[in-house]
C-alpha atoms as a PDB file:
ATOM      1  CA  UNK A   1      91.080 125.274 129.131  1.00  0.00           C
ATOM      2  CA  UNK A   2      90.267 121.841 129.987  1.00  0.00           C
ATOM      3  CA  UNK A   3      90.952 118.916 127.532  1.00  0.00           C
ATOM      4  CA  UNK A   4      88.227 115.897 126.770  1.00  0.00           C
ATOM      5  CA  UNK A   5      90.725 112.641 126.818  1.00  0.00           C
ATOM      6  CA  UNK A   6      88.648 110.745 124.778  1.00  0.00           C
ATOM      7  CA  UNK A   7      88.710 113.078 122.201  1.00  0.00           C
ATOM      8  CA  UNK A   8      91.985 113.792 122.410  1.00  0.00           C
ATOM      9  CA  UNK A   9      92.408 109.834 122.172  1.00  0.00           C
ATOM     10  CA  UNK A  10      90.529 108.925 119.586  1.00  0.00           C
ATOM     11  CA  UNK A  11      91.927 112.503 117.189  1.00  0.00           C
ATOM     12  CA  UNK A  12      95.522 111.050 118.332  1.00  0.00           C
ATOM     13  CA  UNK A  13      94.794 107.431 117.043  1.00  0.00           C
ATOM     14  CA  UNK A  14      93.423 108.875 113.959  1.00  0.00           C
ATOM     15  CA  UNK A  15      96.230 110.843 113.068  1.00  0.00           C
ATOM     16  CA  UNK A  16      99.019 108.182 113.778  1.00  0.00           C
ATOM     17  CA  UNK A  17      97.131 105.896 111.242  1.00  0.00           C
ATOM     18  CA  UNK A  18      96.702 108.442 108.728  1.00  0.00           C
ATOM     19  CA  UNK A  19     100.364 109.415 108.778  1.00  0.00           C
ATOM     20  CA  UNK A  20     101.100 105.327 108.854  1.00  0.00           C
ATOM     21  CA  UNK A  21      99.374 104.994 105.682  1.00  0.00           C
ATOM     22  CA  UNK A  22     100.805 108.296 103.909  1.00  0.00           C
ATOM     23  CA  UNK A  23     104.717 107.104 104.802  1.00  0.00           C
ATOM     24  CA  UNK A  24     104.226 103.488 103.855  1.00  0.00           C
ATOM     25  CA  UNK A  25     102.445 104.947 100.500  1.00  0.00           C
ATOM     26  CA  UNK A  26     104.924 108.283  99.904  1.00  0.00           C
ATOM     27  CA  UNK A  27     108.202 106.579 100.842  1.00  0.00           C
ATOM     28  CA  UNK A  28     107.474 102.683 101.140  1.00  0.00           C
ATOM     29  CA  UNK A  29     106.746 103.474  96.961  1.00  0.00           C
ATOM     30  CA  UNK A  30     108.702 106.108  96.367  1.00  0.00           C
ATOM     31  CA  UNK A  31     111.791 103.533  97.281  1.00  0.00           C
ATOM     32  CA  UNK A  32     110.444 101.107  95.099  1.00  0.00           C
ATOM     33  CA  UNK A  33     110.400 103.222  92.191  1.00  0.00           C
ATOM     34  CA  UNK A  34     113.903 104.240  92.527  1.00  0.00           C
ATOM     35  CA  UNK A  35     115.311 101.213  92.769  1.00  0.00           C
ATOM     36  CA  UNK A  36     113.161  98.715  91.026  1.00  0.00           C
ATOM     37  CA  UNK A  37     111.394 101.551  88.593  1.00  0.00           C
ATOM     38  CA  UNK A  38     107.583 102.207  87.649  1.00  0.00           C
ATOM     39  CA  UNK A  39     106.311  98.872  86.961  1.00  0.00           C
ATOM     40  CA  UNK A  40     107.671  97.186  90.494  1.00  0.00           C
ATOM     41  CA  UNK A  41     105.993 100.575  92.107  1.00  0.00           C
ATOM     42  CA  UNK A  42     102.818 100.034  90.353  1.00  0.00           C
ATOM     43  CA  UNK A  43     102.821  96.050  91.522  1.00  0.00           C
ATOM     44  CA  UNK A  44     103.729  97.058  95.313  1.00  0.00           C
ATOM     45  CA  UNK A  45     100.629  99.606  95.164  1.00  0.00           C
ATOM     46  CA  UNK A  46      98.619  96.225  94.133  1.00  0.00           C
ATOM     47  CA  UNK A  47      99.997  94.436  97.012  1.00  0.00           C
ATOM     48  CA  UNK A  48      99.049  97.828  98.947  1.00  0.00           C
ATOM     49  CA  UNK A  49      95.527  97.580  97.911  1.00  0.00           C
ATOM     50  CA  UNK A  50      95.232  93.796  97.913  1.00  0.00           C
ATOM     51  CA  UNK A  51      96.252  93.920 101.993  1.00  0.00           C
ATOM     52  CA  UNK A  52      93.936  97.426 102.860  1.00  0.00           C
ATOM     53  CA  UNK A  53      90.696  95.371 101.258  1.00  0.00           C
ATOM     54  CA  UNK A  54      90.421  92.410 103.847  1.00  0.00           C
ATOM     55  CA  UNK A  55      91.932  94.760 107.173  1.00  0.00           C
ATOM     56  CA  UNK A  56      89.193  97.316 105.771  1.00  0.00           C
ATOM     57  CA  UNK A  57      86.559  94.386 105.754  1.00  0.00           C
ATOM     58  CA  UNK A  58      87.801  93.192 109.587  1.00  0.00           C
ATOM     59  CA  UNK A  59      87.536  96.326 110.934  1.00  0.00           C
ATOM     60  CA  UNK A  60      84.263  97.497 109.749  1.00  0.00           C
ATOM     61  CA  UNK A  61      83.294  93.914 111.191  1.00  0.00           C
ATOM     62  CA  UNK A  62      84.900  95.026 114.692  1.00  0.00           C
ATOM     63  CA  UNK A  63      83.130  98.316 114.483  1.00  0.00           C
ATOM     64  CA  UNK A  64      79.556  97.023 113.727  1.00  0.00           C
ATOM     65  CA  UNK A  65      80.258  94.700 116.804  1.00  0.00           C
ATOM     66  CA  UNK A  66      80.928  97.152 118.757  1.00  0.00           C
ATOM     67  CA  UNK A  67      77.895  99.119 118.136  1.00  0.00           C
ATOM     68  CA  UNK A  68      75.745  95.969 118.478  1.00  0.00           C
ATOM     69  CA  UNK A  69      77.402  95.423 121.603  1.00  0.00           C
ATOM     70  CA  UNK A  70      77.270  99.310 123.193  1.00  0.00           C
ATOM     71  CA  UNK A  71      73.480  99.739 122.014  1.00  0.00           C
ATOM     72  CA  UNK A  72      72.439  96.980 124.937  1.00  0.00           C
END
């Protein structure tokens, strides 16, 4: 059975970034909480947040470019 590569590109990328995001959440916090407790968990999940907001914003920049660009 053949295989597409740019599927199975683009399904790889996917999952290494959603498994990024789950360890840096599950255990990045998890640490946090049991060494510095609730409220220094609750402050890095801030910082979490504050940093996904403007990487969100650049990429859905890049990814309207790249549309733009493609459709000509």
């Amino acid at each position: 059975m053949p295989v597409d590569p740019k599927k199975y590109h683009t399904q790889t990328k996917v999952r290494l970034v959603f498994w990024f995001i789950f360890l840096l959440i599950t255990v990045g916090l998890g640490m946090i909480w049991l060494i510095y407790g609730k409220n220094a968990a609750f402050m890095g999940f801030l910082c979490l947040i504050g940093m996904a907001v403007p990487v969100g914003l650049v990429a859905l920049v890049m990814l309207g470019l790249d549309k733009i660009v493609k459709k000509e």
